[in-house]
Protein backbone atom coordinates (compact mmCIF):
# COMPACT_ATOMS: atom_id res chain seq x y z
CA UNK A 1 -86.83 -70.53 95.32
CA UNK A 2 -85.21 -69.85 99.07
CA UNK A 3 -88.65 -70.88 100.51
CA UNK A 4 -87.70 -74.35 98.83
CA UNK A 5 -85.53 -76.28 101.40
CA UNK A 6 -84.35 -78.36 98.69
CA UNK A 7 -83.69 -75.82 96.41
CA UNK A 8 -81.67 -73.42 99.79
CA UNK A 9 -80.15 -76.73 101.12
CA UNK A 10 -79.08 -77.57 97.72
CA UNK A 11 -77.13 -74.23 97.27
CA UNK A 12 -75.84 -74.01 100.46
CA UNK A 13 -74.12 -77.44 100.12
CA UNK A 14 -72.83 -75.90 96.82
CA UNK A 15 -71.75 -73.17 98.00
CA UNK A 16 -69.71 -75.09 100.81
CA UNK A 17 -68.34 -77.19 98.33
CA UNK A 18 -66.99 -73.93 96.48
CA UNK A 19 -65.59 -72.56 99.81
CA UNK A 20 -63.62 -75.48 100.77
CA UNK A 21 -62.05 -76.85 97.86
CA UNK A 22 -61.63 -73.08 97.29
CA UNK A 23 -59.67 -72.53 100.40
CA UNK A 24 -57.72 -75.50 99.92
CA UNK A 25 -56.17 -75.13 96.99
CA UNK A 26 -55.35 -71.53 97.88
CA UNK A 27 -54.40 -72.21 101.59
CA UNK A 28 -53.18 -75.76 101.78
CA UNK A 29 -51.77 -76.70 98.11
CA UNK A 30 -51.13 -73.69 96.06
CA UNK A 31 -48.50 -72.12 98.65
CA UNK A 32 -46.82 -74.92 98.83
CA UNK A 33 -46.96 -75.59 95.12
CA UNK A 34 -48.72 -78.81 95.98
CA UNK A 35 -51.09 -80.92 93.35
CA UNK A 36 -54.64 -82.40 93.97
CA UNK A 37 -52.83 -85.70 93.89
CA UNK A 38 -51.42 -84.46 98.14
CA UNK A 39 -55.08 -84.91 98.91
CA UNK A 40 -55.75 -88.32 97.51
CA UNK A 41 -57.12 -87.02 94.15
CA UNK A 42 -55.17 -89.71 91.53
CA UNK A 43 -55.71 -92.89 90.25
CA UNK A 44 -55.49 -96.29 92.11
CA UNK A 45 -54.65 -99.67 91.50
CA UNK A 46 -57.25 -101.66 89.02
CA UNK A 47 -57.60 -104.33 91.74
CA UNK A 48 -59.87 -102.23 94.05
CA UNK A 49 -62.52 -101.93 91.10
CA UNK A 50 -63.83 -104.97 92.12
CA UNK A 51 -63.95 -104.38 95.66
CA UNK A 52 -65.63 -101.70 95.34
CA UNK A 53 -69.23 -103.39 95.08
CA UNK A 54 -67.95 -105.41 98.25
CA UNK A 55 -67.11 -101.72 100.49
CA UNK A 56 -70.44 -100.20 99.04
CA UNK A 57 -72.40 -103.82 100.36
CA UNK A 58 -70.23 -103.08 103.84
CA UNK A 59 -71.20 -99.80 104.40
CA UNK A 60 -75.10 -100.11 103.16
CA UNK A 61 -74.97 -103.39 106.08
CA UNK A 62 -73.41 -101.58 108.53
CA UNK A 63 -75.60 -98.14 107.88
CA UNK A 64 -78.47 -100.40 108.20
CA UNK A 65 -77.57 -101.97 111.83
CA UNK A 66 -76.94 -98.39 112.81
CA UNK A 67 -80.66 -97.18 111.99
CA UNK A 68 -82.08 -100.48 113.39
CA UNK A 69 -80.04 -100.39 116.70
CA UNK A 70 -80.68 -96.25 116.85
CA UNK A 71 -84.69 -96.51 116.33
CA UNK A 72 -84.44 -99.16 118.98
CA UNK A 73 -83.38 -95.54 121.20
CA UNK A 74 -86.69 -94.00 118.86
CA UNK A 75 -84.14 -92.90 116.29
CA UNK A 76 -86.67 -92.15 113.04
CA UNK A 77 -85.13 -92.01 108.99
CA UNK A 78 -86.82 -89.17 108.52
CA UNK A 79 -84.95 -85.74 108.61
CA UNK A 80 -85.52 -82.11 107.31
CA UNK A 81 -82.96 -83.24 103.96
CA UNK A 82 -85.53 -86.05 103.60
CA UNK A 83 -88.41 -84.03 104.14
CA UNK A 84 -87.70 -81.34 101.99
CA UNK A 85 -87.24 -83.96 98.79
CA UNK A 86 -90.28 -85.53 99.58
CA UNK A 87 -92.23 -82.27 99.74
CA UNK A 88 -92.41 -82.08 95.94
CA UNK A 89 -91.48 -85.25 94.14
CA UNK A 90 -90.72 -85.07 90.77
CA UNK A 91 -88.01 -85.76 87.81
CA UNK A 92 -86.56 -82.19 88.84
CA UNK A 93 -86.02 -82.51 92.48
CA UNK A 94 -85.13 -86.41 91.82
CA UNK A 95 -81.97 -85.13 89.57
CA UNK A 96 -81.56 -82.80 92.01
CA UNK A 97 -81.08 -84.75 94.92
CA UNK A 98 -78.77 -87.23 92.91
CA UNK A 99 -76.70 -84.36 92.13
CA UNK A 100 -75.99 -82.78 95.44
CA UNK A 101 -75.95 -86.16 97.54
CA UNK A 102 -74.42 -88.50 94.60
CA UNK A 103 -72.06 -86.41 93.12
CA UNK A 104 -70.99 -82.81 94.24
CA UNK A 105 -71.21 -83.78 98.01
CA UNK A 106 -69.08 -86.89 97.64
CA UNK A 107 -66.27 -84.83 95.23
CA UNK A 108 -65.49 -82.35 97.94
CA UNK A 109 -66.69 -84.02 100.89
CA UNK A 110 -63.80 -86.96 99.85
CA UNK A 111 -61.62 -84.82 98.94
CA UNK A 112 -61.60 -82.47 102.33
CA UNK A 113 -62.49 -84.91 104.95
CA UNK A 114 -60.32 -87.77 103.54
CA UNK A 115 -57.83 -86.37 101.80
CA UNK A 116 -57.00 -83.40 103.63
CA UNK A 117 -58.08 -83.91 107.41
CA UNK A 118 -57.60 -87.64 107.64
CA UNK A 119 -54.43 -87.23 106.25
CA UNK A 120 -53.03 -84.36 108.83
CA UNK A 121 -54.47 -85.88 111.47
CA UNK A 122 -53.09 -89.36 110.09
CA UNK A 123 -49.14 -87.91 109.66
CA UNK A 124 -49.71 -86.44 113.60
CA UNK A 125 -51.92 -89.04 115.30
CA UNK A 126 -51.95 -91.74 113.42
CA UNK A 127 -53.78 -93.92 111.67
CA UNK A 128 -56.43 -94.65 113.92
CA UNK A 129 -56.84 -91.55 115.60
CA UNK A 130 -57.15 -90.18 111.98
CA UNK A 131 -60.07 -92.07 111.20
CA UNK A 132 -62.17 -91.64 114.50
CA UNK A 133 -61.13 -87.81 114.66
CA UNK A 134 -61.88 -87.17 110.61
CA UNK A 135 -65.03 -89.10 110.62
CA UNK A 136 -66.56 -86.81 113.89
CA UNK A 137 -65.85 -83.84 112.32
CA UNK A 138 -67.90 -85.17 108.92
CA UNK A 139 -70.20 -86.21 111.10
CA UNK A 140 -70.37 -82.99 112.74
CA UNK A 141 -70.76 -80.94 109.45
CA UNK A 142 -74.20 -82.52 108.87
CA UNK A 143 -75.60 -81.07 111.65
CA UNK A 144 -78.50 -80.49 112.32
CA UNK A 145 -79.68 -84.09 110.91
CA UNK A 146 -78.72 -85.27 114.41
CA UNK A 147 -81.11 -88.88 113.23
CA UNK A 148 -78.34 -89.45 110.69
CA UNK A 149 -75.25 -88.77 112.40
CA UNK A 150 -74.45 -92.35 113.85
CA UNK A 151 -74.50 -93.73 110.26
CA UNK A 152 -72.76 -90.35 108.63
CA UNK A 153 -69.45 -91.39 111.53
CA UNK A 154 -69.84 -95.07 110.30
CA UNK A 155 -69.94 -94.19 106.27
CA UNK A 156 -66.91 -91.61 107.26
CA UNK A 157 -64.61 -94.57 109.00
CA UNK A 158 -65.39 -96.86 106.40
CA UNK A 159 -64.43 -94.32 103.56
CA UNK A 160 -61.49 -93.25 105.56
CA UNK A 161 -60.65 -97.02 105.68
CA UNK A 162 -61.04 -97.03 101.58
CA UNK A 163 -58.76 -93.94 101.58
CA UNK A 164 -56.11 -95.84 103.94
CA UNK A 165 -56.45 -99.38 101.69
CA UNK A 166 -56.18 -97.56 97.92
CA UNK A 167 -54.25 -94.52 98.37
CA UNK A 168 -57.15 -92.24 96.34
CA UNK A 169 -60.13 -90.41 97.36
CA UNK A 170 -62.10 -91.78 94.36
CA UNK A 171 -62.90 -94.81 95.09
CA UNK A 172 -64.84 -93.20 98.48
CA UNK A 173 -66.20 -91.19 96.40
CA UNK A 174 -67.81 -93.79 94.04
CA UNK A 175 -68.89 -95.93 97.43
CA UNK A 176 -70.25 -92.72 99.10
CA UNK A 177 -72.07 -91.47 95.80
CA UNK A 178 -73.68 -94.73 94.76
CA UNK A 179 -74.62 -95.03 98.86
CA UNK A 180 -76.72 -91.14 98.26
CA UNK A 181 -78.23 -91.84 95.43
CA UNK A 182 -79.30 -95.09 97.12
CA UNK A 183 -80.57 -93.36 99.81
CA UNK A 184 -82.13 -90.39 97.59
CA UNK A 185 -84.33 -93.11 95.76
CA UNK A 186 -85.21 -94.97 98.58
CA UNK A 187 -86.15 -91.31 99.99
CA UNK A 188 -88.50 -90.51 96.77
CA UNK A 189 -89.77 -94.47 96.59
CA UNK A 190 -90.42 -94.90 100.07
């Protein structure tokens, strides 16, 4: 199963998942006696439901400019994370991939890199500096798919920017799953 890279990448970004949102609640919120809600999980307003479709169409555009401008440098799609799923298509590793990349990876990943770091950084730097500084660091977690990292710090200012317009981590998280499982079955299609 470990020989898999699916199967290993696929636990290790589970297991991540379990250590941060594990360390958070016990270093960040629970001392503090501090709810989910301090990290931007709640509800939001009922207008941004139908933006949604309109930051999901934003960020598929502007992911697409930054592949066509970075394979104009000889930038290629193709990664190891890519790779792996295509080694062995079928229904299995097609759920799996929608799993890990369209729904546990954008729970904590919103959660952490949102609404925790953007929001420190954002109460000591600022808005701005929030953004840029929280979007490098989730671009730097998905090393080593260095191919993808210009559109990972793109996706993670324009969630950051969803975070800053609704208040709540969820609707990033619906724009940033819906954008992985886009990519996962253009991944298993293409």
């Amino acid at each position: 199963m470990f020989a898999n890279t699916l199967y290993s990448g696929t636990l290790t970004g589970l297991t991540i998942a379990i250590v941060l949102m594990t360390g958070l609640y016990f270093i960040a919120l629970r001392p503090k006696r501090l709810s989910w809600k301090e990290v931007g999980v709640k509800s939001f307003s009922k207008k941004y439901w139908r933006k949604i479709p309109i930051w999901l169409l934003i960020t598929i555009i502007l992911s697409v400019a930054v592949l066509l401008l970075t394979s104009l440098l000889g930038n290629s799609a193709d990664n190891s994370k890519t790779e792996s799923l295509q080694q062995n298509i079928n229904l299995f590793t097609i759920l799996i991939g929608i799993i890990s990349a369209g729904v546990v990876s954008p729970v904590y990943e919103e959660i952490f890199y949102r609404g925790f770091i953007h929001r420190w950084l954002r109460v000591r730097l600022g808005m701005n500096w929030g953004i840029v500084i929280s979007s490098l660091l989730f671009t730097i977690a998905h090393f080593p798919t260095l191919n993808a990292m210009p559109v990972n710090f793109i996706n993670g200012v324009m969630f950051a920017w969803v975070y800053e317009k609704t208040g709540s981590v969820i609707p990033g998280m619906i724009v940033h799953g819906v954008f992985n499982i886009i990519a996962v079955l253009l991944t298993v299609t293409g």
